[in-house]
Protein backbone atom coordinates (compact mmCIF):
# COMPACT_ATOMS: atom_id res chain seq x y z
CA UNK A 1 -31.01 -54.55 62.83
CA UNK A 2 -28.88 -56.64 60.41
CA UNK A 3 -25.48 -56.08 60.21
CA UNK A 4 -24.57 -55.93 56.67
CA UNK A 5 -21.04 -58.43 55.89
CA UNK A 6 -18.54 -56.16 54.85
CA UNK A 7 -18.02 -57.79 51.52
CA UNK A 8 -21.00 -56.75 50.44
CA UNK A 9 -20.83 -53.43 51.76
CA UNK A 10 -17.36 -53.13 49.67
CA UNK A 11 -18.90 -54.32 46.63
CA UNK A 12 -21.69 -51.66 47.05
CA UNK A 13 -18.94 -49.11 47.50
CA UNK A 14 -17.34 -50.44 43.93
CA UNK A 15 -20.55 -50.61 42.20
CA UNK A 16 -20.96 -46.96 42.88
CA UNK A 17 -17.57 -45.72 42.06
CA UNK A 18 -18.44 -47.74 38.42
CA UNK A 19 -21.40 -45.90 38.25
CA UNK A 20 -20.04 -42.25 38.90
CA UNK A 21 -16.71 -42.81 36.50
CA UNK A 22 -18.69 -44.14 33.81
CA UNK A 23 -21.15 -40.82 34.43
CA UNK A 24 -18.05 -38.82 33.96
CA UNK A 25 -16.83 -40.54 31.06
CA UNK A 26 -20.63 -40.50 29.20
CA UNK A 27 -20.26 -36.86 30.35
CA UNK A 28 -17.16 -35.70 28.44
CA UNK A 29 -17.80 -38.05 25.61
CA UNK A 30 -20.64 -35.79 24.95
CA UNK A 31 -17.92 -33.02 23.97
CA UNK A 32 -14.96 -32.83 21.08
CA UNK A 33 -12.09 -32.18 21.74
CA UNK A 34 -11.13 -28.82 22.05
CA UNK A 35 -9.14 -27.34 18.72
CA UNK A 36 -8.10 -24.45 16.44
CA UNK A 37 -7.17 -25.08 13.11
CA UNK A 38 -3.68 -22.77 13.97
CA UNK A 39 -1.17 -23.12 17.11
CA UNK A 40 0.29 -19.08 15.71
CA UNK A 41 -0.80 -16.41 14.29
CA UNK A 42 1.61 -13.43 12.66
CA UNK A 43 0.46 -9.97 12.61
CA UNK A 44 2.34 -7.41 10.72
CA UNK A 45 3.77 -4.56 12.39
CA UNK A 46 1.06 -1.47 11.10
CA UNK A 47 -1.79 -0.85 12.83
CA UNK A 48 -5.16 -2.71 11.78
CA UNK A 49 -3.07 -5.40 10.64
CA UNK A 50 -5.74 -8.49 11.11
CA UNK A 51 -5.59 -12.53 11.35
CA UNK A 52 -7.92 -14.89 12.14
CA UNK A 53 -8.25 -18.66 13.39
CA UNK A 54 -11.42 -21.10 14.03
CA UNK A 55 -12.21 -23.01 16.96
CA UNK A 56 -13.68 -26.42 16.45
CA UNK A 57 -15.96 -27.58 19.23
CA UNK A 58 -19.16 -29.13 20.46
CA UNK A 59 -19.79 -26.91 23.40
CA UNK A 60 -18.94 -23.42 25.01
CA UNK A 61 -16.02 -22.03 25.32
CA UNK A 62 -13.69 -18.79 26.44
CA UNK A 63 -11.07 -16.84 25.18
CA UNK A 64 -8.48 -14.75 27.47
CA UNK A 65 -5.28 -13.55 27.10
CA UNK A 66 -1.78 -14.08 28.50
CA UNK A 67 -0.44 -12.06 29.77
CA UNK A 68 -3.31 -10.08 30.81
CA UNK A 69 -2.27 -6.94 30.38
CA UNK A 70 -1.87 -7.45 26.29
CA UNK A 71 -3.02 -3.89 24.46
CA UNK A 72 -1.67 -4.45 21.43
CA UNK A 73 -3.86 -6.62 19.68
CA UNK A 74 -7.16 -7.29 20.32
CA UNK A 75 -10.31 -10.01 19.64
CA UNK A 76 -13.29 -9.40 17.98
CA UNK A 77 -15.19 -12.04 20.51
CA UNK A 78 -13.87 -13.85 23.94
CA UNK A 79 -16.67 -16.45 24.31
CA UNK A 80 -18.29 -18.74 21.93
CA UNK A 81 -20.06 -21.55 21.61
CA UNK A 82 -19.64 -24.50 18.77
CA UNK A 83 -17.37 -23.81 15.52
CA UNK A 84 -16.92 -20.55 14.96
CA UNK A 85 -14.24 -17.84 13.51
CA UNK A 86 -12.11 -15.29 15.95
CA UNK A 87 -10.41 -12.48 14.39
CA UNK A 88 -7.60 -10.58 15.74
CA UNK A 89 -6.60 -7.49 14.89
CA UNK A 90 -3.24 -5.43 15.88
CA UNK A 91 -4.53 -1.45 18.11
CA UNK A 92 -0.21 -0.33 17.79
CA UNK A 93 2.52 -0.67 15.70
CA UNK A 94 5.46 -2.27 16.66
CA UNK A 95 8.14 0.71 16.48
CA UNK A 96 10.22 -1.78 18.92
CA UNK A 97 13.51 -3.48 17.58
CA UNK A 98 12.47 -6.79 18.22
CA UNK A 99 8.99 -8.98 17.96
CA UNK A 100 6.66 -8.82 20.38
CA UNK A 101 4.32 -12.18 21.58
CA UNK A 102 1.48 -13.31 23.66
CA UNK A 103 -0.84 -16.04 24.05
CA UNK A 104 -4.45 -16.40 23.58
CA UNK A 105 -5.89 -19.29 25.81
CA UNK A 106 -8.57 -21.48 24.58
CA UNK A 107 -11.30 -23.19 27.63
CA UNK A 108 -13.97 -25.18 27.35
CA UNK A 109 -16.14 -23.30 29.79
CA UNK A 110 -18.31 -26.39 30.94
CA UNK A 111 -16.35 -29.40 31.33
CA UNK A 112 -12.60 -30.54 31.90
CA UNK A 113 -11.81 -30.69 28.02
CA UNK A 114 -7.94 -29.52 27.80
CA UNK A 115 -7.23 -25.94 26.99
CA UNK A 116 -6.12 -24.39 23.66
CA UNK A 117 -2.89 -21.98 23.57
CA UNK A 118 -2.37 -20.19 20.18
CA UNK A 119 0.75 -18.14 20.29
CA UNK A 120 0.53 -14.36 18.67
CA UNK A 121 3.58 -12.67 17.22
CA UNK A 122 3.69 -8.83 16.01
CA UNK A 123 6.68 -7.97 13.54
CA UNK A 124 8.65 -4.94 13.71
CA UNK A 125 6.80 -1.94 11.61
CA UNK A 126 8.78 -1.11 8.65
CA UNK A 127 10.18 2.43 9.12
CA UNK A 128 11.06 4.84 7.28
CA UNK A 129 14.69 6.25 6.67
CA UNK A 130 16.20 9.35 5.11
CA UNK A 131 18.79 9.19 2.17
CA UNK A 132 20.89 11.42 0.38
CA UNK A 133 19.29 14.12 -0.99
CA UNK A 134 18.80 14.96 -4.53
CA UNK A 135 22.15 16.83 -5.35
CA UNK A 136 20.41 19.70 -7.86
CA UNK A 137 17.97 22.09 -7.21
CA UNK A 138 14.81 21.38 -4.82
CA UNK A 139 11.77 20.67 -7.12
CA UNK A 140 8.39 19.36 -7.77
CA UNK A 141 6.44 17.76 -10.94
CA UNK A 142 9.87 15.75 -11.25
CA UNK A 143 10.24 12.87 -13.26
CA UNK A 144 11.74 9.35 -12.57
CA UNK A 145 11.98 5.66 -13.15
CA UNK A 146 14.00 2.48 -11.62
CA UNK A 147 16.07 0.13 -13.72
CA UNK A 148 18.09 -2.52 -12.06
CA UNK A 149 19.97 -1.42 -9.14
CA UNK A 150 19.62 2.41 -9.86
CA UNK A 151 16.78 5.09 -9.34
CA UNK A 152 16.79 8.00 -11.90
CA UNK A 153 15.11 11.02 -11.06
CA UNK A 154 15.18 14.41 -13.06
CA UNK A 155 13.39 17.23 -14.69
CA UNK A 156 10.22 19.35 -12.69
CA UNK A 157 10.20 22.66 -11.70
CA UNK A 158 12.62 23.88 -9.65
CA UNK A 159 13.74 27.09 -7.23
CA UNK A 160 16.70 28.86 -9.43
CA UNK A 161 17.84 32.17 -9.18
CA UNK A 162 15.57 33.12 -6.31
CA UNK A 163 12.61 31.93 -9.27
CA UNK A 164 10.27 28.90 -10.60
CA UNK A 165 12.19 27.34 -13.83
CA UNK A 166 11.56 24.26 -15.50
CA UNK A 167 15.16 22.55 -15.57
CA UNK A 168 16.44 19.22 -17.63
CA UNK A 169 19.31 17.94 -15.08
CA UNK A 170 19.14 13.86 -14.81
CA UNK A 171 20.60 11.59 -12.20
CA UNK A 172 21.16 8.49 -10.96
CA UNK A 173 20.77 6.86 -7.47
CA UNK A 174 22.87 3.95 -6.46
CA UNK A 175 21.18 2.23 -3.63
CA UNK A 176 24.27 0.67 -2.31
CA UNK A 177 26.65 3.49 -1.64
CA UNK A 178 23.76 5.67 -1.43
CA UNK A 179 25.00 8.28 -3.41
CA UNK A 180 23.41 10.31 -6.64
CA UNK A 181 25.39 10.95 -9.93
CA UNK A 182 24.59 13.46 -12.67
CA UNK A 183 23.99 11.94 -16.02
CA UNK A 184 23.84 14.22 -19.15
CA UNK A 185 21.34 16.60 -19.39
CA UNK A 186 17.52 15.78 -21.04
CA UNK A 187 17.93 16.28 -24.78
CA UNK A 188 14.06 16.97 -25.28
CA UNK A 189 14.31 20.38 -23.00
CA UNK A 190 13.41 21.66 -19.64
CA UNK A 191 9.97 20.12 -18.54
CA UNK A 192 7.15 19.93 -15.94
CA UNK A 193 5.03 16.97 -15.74
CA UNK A 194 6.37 14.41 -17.99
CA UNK A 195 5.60 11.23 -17.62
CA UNK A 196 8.21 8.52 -16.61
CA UNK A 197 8.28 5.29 -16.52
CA UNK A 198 10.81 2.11 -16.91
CA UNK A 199 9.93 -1.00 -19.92
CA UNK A 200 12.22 -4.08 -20.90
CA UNK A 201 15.28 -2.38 -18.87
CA UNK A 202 14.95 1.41 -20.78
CA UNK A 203 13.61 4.00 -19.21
CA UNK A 204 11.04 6.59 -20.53
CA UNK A 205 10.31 10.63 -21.04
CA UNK A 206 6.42 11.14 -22.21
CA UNK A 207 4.68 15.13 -22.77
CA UNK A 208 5.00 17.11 -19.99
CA UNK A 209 4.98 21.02 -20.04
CA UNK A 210 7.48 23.86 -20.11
CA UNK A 211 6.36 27.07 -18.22
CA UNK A 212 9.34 29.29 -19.33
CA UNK A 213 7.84 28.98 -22.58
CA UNK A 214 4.25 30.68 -21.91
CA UNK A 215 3.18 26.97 -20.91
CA UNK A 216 4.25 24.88 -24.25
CA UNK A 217 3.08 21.21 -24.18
CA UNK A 218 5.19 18.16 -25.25
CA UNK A 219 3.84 15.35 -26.98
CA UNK A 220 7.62 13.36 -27.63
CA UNK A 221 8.54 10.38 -25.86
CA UNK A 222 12.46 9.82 -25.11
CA UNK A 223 14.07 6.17 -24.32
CA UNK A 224 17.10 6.22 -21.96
CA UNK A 225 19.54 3.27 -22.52
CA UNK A 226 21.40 2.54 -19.09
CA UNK A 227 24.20 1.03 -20.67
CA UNK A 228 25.81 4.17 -22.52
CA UNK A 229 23.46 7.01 -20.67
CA UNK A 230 22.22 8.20 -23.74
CA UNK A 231 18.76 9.64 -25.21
CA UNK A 232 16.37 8.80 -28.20
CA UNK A 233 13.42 10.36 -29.16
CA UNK A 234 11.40 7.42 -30.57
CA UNK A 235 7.78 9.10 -31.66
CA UNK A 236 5.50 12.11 -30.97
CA UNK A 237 1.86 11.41 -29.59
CA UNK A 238 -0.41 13.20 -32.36
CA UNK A 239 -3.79 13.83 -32.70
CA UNK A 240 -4.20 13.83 -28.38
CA UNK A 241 -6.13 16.17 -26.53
CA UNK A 242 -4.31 19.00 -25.97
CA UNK A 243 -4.51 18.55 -22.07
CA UNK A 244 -3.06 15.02 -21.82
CA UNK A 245 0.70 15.82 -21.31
CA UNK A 246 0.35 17.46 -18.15
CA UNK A 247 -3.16 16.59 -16.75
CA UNK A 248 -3.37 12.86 -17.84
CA UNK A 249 -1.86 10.06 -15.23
CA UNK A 250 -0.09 7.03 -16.25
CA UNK A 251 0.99 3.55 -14.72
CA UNK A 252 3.15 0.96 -16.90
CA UNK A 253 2.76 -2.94 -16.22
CA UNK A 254 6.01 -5.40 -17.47
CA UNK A 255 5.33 -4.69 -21.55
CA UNK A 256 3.10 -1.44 -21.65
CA UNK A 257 2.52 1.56 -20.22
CA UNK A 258 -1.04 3.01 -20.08
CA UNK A 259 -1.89 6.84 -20.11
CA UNK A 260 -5.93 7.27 -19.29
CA UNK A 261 -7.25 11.20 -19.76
CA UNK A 262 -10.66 11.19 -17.96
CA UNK A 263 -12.73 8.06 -19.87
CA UNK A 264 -10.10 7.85 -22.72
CA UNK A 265 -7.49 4.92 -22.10
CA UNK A 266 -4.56 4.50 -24.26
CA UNK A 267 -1.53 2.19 -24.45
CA UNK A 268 1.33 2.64 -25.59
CA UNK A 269 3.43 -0.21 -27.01
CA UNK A 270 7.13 0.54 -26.61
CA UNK A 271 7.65 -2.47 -29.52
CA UNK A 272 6.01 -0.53 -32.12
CA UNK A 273 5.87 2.90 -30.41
CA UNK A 274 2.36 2.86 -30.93
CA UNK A 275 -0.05 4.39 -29.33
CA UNK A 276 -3.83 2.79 -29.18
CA UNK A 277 -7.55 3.39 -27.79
CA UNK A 278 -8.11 1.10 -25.35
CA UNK A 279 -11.74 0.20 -23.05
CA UNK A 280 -13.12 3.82 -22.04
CA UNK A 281 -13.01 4.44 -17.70
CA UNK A 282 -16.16 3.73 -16.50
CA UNK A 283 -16.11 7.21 -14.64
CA UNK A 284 -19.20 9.63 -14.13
CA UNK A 285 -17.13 12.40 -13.07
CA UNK A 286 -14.40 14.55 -13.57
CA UNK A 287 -11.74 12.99 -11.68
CA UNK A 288 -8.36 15.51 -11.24
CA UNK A 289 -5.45 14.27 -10.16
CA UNK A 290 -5.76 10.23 -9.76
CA UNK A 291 -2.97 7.99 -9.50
CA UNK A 292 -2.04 4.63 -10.26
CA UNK A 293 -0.23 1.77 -9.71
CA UNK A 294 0.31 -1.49 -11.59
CA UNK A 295 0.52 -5.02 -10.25
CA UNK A 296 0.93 -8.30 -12.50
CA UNK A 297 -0.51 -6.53 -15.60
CA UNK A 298 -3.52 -4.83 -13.58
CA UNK A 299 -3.54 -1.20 -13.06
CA UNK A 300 -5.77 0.32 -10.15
CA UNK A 301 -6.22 4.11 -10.36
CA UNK A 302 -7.69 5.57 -7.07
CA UNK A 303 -9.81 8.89 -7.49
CA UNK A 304 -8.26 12.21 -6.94
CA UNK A 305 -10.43 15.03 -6.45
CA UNK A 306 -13.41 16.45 -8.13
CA UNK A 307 -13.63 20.48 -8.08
CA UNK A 308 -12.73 20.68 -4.29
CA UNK A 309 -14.45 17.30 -3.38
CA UNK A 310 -12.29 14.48 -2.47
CA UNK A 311 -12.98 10.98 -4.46
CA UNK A 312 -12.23 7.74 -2.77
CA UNK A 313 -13.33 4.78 -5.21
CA UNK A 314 -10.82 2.70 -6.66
CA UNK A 315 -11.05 0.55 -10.23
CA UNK A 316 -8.55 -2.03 -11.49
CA UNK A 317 -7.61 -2.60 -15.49
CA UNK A 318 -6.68 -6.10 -16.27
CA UNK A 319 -4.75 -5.57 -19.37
CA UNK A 320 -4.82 -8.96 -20.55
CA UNK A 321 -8.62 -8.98 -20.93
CA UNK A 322 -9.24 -5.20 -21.42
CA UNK A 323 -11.49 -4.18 -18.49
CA UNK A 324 -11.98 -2.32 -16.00
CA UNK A 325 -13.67 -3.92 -12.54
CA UNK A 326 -14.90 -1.04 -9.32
CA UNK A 327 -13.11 -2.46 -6.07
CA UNK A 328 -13.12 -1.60 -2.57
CA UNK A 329 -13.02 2.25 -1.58
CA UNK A 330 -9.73 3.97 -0.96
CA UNK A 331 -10.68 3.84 3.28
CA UNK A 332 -8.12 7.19 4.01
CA UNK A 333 -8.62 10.20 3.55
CA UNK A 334 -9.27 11.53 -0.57
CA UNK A 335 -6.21 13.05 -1.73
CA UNK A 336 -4.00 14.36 -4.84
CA UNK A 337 -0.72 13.97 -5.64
CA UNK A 338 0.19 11.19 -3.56
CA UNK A 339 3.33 8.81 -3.99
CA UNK A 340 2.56 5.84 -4.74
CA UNK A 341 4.56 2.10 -5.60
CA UNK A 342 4.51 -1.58 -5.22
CA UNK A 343 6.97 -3.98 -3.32
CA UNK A 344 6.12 -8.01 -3.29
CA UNK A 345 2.89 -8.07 -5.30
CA UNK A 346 1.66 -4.94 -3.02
CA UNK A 347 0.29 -1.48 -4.04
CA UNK A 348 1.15 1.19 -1.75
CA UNK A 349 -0.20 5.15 -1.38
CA UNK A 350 2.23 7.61 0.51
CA UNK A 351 1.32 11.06 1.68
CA UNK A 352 -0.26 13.47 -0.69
CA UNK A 353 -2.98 16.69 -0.50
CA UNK A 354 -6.40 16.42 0.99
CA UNK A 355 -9.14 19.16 0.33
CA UNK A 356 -10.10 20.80 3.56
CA UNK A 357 -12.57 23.42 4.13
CA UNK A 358 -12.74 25.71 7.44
CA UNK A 359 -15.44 27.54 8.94
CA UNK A 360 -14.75 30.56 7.02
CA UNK A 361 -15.75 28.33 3.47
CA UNK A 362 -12.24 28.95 2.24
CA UNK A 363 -10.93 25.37 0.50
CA UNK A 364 -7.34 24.68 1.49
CA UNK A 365 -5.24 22.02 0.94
CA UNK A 366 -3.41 19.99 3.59
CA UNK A 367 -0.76 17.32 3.57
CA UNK A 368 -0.76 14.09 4.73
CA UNK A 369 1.73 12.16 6.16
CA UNK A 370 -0.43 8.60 6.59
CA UNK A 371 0.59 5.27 4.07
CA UNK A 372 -1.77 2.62 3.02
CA UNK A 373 -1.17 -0.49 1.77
CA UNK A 374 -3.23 -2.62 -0.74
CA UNK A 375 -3.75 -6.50 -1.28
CA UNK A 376 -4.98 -6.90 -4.30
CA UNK A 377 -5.83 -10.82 -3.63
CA UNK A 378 -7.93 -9.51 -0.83
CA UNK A 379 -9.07 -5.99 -2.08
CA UNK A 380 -7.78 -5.28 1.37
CA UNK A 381 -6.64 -1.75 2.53
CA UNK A 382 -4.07 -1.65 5.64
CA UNK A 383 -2.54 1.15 7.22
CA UNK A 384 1.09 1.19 7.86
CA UNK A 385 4.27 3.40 8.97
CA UNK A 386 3.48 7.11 8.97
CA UNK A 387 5.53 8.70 7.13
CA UNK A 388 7.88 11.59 8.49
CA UNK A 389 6.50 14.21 7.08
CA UNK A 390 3.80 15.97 4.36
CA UNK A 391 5.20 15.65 0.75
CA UNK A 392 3.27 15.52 -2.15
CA UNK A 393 3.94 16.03 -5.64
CA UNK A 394 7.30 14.11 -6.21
CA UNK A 395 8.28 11.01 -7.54
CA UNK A 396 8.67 7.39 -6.27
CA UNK A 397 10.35 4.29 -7.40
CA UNK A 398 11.42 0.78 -5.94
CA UNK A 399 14.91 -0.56 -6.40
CA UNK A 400 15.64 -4.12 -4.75
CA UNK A 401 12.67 -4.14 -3.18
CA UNK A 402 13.04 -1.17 -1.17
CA UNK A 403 10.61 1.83 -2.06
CA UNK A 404 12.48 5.34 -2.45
CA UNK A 405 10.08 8.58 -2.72
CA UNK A 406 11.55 12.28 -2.81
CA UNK A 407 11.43 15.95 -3.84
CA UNK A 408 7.71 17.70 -4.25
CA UNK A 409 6.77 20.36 -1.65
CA UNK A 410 5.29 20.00 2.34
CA UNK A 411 1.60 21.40 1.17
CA UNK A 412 0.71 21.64 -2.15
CA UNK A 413 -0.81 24.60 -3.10
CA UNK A 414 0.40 26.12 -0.22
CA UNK A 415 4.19 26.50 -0.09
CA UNK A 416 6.45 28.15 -2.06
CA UNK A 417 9.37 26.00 -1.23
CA UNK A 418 9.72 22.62 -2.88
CA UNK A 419 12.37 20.06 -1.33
CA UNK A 420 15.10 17.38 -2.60
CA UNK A 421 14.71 15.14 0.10
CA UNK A 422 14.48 11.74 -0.23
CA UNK A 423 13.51 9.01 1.83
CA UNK A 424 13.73 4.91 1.62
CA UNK A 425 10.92 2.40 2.51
């Protein structure tokens, strides 16, 4: 046998280390390269907060998590294949003092493509904290509105004397020293009900009821001028069902405030003190007890409850063009008498009465301590920090962009004692 000269047996040896790298280059050419279209994601600190990134890839790959041992978040998928979507979505809320992170690590599960890290960051949940207490009488069916720097709450029905009266004390809530101070009294009478609300820097009194006075109804609307404390009466609602002052609900946007009474819509124009029909509620039932909240000139009133049924569905007004558009379903539990606000271009819903019924067919209601927040660029519902307790019935406002709800009662319908708690969001 020929010996084969070891130059050629050294060029055979080359030619076939060629042929292998360029096999492992045609190999991975085959693939992309490995990409999200985010290195971080940020979800808030409420449970079910949810974000999302896309992978951009030719072949398979695999998701995992780092460290390991991650519960508070999780993903809807950990292997894929090609360009596809992953969303995340946060199983606790951060009650921590401090951010939490973790990684999620993008493979390629075929080839030596280089990995993918996307860093995930959790905020701290927004608690809430108590504040000093309303300094008159516990009370529900209260009144308030916010101007500037100050929250002023009056008005309801309150424990005096060992007995239910409708009062007329006012005062005023200074955020910063965190203190209350009474104002003089309402001119237009002790009241239940009434309707307030804040326009152009001057606050408002609408209807309400007086139960001292075998139940008399109020159609008069007050204006409050912050600058000297003082009280006008500026018109009188006539010719209005006799059951709007107390059982009709009202939300106000930057210029008007609207008062809706089962299909009937009205507005009421502070500049003329008018009051005007507007596009009838596209309801098909008898809704008791909805509430509202405005954002950038919409209004979205969520369903109370019908007879002892609890309603869920949710519409929005857009004032500017007049009409009324269904959204997504309220996803919690139906309820009445909820708080409810905005902060940063965000409804919220806080607490309130559900309808239960027990085995022995006896409706009762309970209270609710859960809060819900609403994107209205999204039509997006997200659950956030519980609140501490079970109020309902009371009044809420938002001063500096902080969200302050207080007095009402623990179970409504079913205690006796109403509170003048207050708490800051």
């Amino acid at each position: 046998m020929k010996k084969i000269p070891i130059i050629l047996f050294v060029t055979f040896l080359y030619l076939i280390a060629c042929k292998k790298q360029s096999n492992q280059q045609n190999n991975s050419s085959s693939y992309s390269p490995l990409t999200a279209d985010s290195s971080s994601l940020t979800l808030g600190g409420s449970i079910n907060n949810i974000d999302s990134f896309k992978v951009y890839y030719t072949g398979q790959w695999t998701l995992s998590l780092s460290p390991s041992s991650v519960t508070w978040f999780k993903l809807d998928t950990t292997v894929g294949s090609g360009s596809s979507i992953v969303r995340i979505k946060a199983l606790e809320a951060n009650k921590t003092s401090s951010v939490r992170t973790a990684d999620i690590l993008l493979n390629s599960k075929n080839n030596s493509v280089p990995a993918v890290t996307i860093k995930v960051t959790q905020l701290v949940e927004k608690q809430w904290k108590q504040i000093a207490p309303l300094p008159g009488a516990e009370r529900i069916a209260a009144s308030s509105f916010a101007i500037g720097n100050y929250f002023y709450v009056g008005l309801g029905r309150a424990r005096v004397s060992n007995s239910d009266q409708d009062v007329s004390d006012f005062y005023r809530y200074d955020l910063t020293t965190d203190t209350w101070t009474q104002l003089p009294n309402f001119p237009g009478g002790p009241r239940e009900f009434a309707k307030g609300f804040a326009i152009n820097g001057k606050g408002y009194i609408a209807m309400g009821q007086n139960i001292n006075f075998v139940d008399i109804k109020y159609y008069d609307v007050w204006q409050f001028d912050p600058q000297t404390n003082s009280w006008t009466q500026v018109t009188t609602f006539s010719n209005i069902d006799e059951n709007i002052p107390i059982t009709s609900a009202l939300f106000a946007t930057d210029t008007k405030a609207y008062i809706l009474y089962y299909k009937t819509l009205y507005q009421f124009d502070p500049s003329g003190d008018s009051l005007t029909t507007k596009a009838v509620f596209p309801a098909t039932t008898v809704d008791l007890g909805p509430y509202y909240f405005a954002i950038n000139n919409k209004g979205y009133q969520v369903s109370g409850i019908e007879n002892v049924t609890n309603l869920k569905t949710v519409y929005e007004y857009d004032a500017s063009e007049d009409l009324w558009t269904k959204k997504n379903d309220f996803p919690g539990k139906g309820r009445a008498a909820p708080y409810t606000f905005v902060i940063n271009g965000k409804g919220y819903i806080a607490c309130g009465t559900t309808i239960d019924n027990p085995s022995q067919g006896q409706y009762v209601g309970v209270g609710l301590n859960d809060v819900w927040e609403y994107d209205p660029s999204l039509d997006k519902w997200t659950q956030v920090a519980d609140f501490p307790g079970s109020q309902s019935a009371g009044v809420a406002g938002v001063v500096a962009g902080r969200a302050i709800i207080g007095t009402g009662i623990s179970q409504l319908f079913q205690s006796a004692f109403p509170t003048n708690e207050f708490w800051i969001y």
